[in-house]
N, C-alpha and C. Protein backbone atom coordinates (compact mmCIF):
# COMPACT_ATOMS: atom_id res chain seq x y z
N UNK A 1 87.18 205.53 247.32
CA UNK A 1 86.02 205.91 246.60
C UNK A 1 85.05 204.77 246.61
N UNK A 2 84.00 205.21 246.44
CA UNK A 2 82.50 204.60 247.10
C UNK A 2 82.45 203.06 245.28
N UNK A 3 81.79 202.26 245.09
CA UNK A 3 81.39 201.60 244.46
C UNK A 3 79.92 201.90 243.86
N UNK A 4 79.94 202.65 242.39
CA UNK A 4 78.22 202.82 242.44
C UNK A 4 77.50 202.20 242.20
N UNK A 5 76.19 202.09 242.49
CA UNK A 5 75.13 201.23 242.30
C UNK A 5 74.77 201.17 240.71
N UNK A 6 74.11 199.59 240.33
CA UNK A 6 73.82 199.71 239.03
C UNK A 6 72.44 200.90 238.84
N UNK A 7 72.08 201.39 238.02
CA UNK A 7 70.96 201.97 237.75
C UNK A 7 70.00 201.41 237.51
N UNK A 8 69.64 200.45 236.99
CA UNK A 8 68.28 199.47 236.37
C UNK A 8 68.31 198.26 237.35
N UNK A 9 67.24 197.83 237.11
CA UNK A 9 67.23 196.16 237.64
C UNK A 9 68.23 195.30 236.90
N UNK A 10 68.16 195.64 235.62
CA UNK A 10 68.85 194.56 234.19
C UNK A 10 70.46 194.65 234.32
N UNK A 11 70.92 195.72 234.82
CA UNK A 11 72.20 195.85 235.23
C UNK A 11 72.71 195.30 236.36
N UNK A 12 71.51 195.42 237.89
CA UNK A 12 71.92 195.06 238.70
C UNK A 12 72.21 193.71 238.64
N UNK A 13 71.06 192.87 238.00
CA UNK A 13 71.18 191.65 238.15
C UNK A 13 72.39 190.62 237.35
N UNK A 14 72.76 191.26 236.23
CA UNK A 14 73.61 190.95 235.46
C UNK A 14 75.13 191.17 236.29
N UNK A 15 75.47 192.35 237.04
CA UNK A 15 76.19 192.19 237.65
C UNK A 15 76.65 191.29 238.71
N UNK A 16 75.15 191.32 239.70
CA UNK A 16 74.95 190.11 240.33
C UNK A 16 75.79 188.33 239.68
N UNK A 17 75.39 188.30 238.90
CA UNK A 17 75.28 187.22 237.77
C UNK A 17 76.67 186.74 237.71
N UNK A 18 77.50 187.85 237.71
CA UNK A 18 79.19 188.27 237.42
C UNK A 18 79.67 187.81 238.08
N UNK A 19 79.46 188.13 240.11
CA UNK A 19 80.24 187.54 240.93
C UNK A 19 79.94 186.43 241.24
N UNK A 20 78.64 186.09 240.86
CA UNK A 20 78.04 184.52 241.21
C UNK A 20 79.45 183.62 241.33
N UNK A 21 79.51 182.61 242.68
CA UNK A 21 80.88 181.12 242.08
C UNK A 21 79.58 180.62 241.43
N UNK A 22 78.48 180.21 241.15
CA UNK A 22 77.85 179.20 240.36
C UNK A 22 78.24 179.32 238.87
N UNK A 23 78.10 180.98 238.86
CA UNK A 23 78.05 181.57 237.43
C UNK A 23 79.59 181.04 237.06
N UNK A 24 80.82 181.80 237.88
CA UNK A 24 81.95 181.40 236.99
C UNK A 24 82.26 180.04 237.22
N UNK A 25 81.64 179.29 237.52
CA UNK A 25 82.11 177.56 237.33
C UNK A 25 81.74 177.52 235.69
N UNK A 26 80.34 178.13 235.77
CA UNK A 26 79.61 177.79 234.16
C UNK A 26 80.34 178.03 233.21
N UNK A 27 80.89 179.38 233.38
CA UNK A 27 81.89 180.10 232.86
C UNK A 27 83.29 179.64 232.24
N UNK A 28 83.50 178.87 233.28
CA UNK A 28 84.88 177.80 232.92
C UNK A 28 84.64 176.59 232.14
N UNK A 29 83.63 175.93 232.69
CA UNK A 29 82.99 174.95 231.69
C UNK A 29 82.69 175.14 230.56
N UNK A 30 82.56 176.69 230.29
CA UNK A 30 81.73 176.66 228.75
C UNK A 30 83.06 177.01 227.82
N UNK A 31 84.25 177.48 228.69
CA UNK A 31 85.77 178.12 228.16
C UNK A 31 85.83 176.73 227.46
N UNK A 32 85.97 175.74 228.77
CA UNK A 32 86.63 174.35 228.16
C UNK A 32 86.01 173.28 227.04
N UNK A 33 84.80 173.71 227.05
CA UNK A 33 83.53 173.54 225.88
C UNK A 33 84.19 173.78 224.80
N UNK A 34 84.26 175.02 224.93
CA UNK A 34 84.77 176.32 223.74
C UNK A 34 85.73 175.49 222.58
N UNK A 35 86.79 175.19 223.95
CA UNK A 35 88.25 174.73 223.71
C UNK A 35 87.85 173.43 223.22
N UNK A 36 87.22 172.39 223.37
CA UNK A 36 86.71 170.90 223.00
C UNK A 36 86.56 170.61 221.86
N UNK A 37 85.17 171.84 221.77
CA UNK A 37 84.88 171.86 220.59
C UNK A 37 85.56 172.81 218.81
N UNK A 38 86.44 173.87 219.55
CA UNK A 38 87.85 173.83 219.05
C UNK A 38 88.39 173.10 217.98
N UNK A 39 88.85 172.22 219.08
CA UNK A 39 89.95 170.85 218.54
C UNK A 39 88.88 170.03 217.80
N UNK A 40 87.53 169.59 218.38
CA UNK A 40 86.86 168.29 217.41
C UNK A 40 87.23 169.86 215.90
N UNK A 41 86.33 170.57 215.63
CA UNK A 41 85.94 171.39 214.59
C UNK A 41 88.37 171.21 213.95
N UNK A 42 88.96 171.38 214.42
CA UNK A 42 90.11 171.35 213.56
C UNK A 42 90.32 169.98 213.05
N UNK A 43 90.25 169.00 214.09
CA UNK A 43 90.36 167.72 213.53
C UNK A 43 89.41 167.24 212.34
N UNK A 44 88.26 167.29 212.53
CA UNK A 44 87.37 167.83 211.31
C UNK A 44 87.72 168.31 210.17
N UNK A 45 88.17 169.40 210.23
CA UNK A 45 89.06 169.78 208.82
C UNK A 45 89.70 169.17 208.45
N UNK A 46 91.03 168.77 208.98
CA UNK A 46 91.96 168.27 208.88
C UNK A 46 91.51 166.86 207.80
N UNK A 47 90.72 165.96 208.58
CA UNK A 47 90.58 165.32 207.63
C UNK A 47 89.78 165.34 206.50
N UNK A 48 88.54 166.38 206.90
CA UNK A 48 88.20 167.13 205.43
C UNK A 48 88.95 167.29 204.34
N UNK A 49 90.67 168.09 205.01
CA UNK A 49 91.14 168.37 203.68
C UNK A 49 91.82 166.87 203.24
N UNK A 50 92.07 166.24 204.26
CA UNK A 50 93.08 164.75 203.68
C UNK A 50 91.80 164.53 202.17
N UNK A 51 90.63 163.93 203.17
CA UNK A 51 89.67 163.52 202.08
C UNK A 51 89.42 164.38 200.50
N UNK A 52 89.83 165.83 200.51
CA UNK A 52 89.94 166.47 199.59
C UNK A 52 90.72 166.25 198.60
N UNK A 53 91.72 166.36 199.10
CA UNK A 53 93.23 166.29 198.62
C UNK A 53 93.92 164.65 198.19
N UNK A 54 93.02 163.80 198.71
CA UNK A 54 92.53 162.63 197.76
C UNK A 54 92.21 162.40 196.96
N UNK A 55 90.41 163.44 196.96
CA UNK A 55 89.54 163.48 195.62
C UNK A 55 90.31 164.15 194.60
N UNK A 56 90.93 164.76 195.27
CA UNK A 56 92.11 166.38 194.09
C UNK A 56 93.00 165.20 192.81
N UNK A 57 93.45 164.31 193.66
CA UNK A 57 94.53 163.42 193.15
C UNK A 57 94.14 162.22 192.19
N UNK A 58 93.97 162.45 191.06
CA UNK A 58 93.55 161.13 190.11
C UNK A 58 94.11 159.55 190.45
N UNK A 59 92.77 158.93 190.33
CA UNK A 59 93.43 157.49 190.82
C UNK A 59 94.43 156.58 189.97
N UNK A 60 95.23 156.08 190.82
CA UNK A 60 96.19 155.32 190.61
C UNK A 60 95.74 154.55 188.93
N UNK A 61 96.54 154.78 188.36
CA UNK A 61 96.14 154.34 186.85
C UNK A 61 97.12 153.37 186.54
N UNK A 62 96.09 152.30 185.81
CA UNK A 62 97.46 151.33 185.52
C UNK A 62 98.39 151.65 184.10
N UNK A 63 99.69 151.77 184.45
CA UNK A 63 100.49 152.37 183.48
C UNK A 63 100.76 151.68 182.17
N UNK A 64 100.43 152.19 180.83
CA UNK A 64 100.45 151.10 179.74
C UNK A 64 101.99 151.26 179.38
N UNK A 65 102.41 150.57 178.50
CA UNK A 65 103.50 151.03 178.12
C UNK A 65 103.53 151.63 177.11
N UNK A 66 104.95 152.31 176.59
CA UNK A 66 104.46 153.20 175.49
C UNK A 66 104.47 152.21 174.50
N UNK A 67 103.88 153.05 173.53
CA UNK A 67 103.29 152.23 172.30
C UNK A 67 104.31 153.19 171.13
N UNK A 68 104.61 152.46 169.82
CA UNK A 68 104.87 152.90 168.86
C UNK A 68 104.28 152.41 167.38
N UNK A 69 104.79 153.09 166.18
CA UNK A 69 103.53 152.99 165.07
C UNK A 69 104.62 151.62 164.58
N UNK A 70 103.33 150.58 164.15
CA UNK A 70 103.35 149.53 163.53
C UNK A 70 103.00 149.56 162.45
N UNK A 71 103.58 149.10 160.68
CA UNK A 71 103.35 149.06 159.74
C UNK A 71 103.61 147.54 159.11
N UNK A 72 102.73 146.96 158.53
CA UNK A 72 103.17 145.45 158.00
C UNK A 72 102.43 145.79 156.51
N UNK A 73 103.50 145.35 155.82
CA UNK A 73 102.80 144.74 154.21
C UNK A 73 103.09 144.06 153.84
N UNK A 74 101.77 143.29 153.61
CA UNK A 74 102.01 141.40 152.86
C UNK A 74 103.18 141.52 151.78
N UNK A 75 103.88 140.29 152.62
CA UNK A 75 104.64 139.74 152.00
C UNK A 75 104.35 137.87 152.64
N UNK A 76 104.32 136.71 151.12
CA UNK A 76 104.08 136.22 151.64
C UNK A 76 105.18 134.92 151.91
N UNK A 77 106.01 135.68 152.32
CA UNK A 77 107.13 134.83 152.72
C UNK A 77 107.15 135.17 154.47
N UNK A 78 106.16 136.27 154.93
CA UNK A 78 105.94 136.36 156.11
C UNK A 78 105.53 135.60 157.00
N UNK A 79 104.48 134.66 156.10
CA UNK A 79 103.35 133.68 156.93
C UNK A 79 104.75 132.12 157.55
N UNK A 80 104.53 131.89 159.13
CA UNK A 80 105.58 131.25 159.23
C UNK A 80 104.94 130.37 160.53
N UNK A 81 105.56 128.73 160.31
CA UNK A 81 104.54 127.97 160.93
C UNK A 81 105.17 127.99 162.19
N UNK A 82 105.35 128.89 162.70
CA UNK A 82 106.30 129.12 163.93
C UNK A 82 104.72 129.70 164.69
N UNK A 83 103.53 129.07 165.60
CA UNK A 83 102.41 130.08 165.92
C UNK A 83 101.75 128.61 166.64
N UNK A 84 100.57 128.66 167.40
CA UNK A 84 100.21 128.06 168.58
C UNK A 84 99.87 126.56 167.82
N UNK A 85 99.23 126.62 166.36
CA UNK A 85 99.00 125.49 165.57
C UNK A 85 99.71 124.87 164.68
N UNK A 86 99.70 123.76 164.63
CA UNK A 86 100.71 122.62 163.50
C UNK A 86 99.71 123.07 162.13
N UNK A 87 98.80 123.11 161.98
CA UNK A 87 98.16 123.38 160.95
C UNK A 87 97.94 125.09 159.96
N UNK A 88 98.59 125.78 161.16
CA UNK A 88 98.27 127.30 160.49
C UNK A 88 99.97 127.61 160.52
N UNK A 89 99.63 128.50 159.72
CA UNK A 89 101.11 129.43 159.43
C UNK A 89 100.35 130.53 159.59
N UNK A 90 101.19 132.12 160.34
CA UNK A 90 100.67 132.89 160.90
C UNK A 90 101.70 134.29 160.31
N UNK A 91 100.81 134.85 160.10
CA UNK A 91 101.56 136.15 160.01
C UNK A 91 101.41 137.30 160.59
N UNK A 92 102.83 137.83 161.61
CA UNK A 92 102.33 138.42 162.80
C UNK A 92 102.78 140.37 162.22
N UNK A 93 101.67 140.75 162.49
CA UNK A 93 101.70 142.27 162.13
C UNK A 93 102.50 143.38 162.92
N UNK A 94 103.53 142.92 164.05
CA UNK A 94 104.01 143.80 164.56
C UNK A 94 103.40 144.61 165.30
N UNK A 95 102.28 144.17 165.84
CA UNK A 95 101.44 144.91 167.03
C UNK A 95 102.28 144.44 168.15
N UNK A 96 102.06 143.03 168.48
CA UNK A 96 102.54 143.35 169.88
C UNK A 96 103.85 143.89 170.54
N UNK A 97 105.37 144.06 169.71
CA UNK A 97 106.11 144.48 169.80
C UNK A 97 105.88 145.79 169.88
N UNK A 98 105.31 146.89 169.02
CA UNK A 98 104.71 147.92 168.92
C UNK A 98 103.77 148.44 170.28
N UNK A 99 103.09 147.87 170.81
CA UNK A 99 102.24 147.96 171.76
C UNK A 99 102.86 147.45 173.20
N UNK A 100 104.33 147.31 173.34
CA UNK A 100 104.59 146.22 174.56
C UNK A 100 103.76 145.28 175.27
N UNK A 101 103.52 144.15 174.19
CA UNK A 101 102.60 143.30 174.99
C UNK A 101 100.95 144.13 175.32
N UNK A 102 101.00 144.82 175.09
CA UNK A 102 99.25 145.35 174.96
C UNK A 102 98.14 144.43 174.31
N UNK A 103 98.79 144.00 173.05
CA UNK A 103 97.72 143.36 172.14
C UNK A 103 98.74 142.71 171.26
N UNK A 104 98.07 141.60 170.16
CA UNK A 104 98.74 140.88 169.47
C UNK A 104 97.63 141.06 168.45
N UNK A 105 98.28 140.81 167.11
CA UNK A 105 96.98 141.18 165.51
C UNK A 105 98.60 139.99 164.95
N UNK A 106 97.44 139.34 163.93
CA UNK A 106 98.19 138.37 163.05
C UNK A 106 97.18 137.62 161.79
N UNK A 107 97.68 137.57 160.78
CA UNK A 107 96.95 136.77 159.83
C UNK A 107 96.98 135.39 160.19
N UNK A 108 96.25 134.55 159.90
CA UNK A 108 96.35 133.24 160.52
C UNK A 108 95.29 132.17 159.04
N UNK A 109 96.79 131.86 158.55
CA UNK A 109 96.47 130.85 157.06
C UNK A 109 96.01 129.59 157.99
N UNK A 110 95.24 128.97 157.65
CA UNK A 110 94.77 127.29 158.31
C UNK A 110 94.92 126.59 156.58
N UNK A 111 95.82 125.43 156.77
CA UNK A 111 96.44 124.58 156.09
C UNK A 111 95.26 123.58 155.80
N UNK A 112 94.87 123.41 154.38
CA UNK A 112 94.20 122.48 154.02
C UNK A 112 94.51 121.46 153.75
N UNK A 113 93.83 120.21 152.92
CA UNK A 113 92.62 119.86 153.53
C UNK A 113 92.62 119.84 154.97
N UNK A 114 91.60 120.67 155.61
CA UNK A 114 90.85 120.21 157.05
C UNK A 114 91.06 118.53 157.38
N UNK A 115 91.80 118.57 158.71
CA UNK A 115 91.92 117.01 159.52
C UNK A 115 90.82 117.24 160.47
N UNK A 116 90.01 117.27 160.41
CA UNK A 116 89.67 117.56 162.14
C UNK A 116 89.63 116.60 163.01
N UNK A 117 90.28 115.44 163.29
CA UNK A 117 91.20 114.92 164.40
C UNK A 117 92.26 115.46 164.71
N UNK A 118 92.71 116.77 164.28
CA UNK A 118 93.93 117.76 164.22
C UNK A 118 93.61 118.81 165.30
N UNK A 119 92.77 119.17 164.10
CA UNK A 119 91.75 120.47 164.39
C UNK A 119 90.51 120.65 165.34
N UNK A 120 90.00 119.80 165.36
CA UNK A 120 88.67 119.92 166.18
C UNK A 120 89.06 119.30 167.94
N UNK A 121 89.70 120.54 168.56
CA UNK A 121 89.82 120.26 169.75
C UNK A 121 88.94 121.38 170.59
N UNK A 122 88.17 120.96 171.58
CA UNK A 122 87.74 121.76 172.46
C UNK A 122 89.41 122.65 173.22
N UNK A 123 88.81 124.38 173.32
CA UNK A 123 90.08 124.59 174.33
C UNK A 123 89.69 126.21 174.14
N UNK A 124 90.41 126.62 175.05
CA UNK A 124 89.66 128.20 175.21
C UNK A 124 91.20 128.80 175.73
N UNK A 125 91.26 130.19 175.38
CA UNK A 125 92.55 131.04 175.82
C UNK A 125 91.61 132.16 176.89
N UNK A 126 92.84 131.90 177.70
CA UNK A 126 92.80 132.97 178.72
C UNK A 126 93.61 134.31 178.53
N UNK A 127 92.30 135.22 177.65
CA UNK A 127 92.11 136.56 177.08
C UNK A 127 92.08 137.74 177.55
N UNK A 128 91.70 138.99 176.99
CA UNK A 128 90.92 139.66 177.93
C UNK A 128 90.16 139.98 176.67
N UNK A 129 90.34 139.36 175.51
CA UNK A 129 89.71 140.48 174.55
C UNK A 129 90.20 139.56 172.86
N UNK A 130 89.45 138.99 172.31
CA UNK A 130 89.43 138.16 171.28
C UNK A 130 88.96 138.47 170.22
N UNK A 131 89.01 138.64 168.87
CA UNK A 131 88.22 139.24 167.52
C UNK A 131 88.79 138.38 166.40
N UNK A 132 88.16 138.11 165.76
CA UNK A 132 88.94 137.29 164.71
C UNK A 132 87.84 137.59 163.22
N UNK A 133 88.19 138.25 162.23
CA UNK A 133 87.78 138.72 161.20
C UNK A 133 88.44 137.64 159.94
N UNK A 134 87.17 137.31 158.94
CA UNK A 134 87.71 136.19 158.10
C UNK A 134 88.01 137.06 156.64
N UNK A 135 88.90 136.99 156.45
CA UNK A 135 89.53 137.67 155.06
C UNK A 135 89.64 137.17 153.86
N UNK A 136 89.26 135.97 153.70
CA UNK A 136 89.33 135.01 152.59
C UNK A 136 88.87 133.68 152.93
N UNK A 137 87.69 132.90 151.94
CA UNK A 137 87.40 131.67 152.69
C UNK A 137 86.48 131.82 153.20
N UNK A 138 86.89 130.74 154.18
CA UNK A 138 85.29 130.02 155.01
C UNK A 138 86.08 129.56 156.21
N UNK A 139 85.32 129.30 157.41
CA UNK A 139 85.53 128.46 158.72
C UNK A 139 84.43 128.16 159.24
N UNK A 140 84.54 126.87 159.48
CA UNK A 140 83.12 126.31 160.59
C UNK A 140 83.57 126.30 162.28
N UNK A 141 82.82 127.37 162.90
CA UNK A 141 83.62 126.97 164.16
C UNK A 141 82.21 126.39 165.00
N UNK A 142 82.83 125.98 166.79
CA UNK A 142 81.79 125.81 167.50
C UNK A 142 82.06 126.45 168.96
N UNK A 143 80.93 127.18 168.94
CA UNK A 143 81.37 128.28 170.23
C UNK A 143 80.25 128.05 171.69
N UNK A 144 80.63 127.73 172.56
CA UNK A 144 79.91 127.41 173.63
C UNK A 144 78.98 128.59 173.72
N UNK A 145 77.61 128.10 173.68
CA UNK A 145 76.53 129.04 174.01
C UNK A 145 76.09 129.70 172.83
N UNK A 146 77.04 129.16 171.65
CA UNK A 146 76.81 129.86 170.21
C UNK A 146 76.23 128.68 169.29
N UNK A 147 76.95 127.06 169.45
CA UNK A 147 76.67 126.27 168.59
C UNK A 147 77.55 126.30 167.30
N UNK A 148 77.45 126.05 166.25
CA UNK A 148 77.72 125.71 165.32
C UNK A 148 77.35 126.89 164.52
N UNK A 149 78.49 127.89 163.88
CA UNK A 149 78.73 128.95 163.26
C UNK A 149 79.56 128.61 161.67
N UNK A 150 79.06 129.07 160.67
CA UNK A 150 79.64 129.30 159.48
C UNK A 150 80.28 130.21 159.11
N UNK A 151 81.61 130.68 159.28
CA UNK A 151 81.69 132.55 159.03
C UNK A 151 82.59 132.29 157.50
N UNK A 152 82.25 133.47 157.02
CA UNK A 152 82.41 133.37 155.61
C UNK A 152 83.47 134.39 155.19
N UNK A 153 83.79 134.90 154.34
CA UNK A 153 84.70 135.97 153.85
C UNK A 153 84.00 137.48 154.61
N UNK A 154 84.47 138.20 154.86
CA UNK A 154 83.80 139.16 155.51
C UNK A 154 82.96 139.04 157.16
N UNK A 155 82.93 137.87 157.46
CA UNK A 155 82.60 137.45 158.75
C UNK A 155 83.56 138.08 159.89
N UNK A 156 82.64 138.35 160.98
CA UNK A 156 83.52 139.13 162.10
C UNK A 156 83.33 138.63 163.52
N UNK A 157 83.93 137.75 164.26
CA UNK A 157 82.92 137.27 165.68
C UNK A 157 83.96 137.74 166.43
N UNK A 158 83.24 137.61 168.07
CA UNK A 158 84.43 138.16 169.14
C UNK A 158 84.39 136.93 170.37
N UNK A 159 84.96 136.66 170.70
CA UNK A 159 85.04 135.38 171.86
C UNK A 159 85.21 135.52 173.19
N UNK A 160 84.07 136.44 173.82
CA UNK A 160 84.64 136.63 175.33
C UNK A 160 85.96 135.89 175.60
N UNK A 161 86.25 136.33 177.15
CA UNK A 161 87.35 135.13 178.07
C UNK A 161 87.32 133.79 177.78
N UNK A 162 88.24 133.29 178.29
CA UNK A 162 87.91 132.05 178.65
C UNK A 162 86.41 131.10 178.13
N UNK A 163 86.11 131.12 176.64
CA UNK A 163 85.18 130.78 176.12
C UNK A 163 85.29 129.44 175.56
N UNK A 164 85.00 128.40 175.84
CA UNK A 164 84.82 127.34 175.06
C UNK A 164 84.68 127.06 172.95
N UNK A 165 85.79 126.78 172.68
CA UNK A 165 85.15 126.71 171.18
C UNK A 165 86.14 125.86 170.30
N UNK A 166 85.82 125.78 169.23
CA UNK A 166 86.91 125.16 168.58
C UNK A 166 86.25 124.79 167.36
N UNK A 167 87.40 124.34 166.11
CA UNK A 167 87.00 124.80 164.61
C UNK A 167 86.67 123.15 164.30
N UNK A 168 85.75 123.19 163.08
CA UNK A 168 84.98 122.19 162.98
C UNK A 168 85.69 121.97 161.62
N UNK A 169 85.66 123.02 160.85
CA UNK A 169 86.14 122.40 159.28
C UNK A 169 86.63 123.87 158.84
N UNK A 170 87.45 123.85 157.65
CA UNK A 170 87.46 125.35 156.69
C UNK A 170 87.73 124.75 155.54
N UNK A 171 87.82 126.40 154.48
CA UNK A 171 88.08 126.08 153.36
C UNK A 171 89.94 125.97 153.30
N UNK A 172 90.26 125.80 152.28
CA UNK A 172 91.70 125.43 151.50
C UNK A 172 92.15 126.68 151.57
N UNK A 173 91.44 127.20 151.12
CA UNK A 173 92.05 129.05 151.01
C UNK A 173 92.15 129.84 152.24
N UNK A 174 91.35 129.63 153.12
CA UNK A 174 90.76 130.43 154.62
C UNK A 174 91.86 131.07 155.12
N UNK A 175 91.67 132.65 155.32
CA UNK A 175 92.94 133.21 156.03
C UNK A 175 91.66 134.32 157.37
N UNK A 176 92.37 134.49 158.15
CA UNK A 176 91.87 135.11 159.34
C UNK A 176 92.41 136.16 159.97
N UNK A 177 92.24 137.25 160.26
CA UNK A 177 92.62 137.87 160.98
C UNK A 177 92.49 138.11 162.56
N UNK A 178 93.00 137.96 163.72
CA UNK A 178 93.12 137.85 164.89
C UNK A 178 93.61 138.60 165.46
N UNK A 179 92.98 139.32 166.47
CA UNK A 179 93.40 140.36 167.63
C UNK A 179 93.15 139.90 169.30
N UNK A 180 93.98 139.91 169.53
CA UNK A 180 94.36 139.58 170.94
C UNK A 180 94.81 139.91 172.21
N UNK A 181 94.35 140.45 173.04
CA UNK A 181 94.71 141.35 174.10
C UNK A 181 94.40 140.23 175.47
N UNK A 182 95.76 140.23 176.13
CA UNK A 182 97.18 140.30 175.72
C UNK A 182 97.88 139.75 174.83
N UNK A 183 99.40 140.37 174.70
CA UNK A 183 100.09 139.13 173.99
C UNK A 183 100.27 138.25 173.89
N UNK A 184 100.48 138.08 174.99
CA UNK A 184 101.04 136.84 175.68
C UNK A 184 99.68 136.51 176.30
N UNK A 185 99.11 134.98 176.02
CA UNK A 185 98.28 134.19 176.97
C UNK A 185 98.12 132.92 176.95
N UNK A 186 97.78 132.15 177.72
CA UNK A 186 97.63 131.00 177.63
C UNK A 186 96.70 130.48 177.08
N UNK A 187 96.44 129.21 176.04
CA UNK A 187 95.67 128.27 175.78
C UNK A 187 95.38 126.96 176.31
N UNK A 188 94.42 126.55 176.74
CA UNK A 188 93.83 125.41 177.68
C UNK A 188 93.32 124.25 176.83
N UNK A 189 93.66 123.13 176.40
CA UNK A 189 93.23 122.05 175.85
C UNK A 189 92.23 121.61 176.29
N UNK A 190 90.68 120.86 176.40
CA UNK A 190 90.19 120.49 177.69
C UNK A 190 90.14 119.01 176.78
N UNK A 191 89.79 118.50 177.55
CA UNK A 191 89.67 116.72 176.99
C UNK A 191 88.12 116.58 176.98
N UNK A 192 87.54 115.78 175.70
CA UNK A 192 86.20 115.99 174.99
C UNK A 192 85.80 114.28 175.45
């Protein structure tokens, strides 16, 4: 049986087009195109979803430890000169045990009369987080970049890091309250 002719020009030529070798080289090239671009477009995803499934996932958090409830009531057989100064007796509120090392809170009696060849040392702790509230009394301290401070009964200051300071004089009575994050840190003497 015979092969029929296209009817239109638009057919013929399209058929034409069909057996072309130019045409099916193009043809193969555009398969393997096809296929190229395929694989980039999956790999693409792929790490689309990694990057997703990252954002999905909350970041790595630093783990505190657990904490439990701390209760202290003055007693003042608590205050005990067992604490960083020869001159204070300290009374420690059971935070940092409570908090595993999170933070430290303590009353902090300073022993009168004021020596300050005792007392008046330059020296700064390596903190993250310092507060010291005066509860009775008076203290003269001196705080780098602050100068010469009077804090009184009700007085509240906070001591960045690693801050330069140190106490100038107090009263007989002076008790303090102190919060400290961490527990545990070091104090730095510097030589004046």
């Amino acid at each position: 049986m015979a092969t029929q002719k296209p009817t239109s020009r638009t057919a013929a030529r399209a058929a034409a087009q069909k057996k072309s070798p130019a045409r099916k080289a193009a043809a193969g090239k555009t398969a393997v195109k096809s296929v190229a671009r395929k694989s980039i477009k999956a790999k693409d995803r792929k790490t689309k979803d990694r990057k997703t499934k990252a954002r999905a996932q909350p970041a790595a958090r630093r783990v505190r430890p657990k904490q439990r409830i701390a209760i202290s009531h003055y007693r003042d057989e608590d205050f005990k000169a067992d604490g960083l100064r020869a001159y204070a007796h300290y009374r420690d509120l059971g935070v940092a045990e409570a908090s595993g090392g999170l933070a430290r809170a303590h009353v902090i009696r300073l022993i009168g009369p004021c020596n300050p060849a005792e007392v008046s040392k330059l020296h700064f702790h390596d903190v993250e987080f310092q507060m010291v509230y005066v509860l009775k009394g008076w203290v003269k301290t001196y705080m780098e970049g602050q100068g010469e401070t009077l804090m009184k009964q009700g007085s509240a200051w906070t001591q960045p890091p690693r801050l330069k300071h140190l106490i100038l004089d107090y009263s007989d009575d002076v008790e303090l309250l102190e919060v400290i994050l961490p527990a545990e840190f070091k104090t730095v003497e510097l030589a004046t």
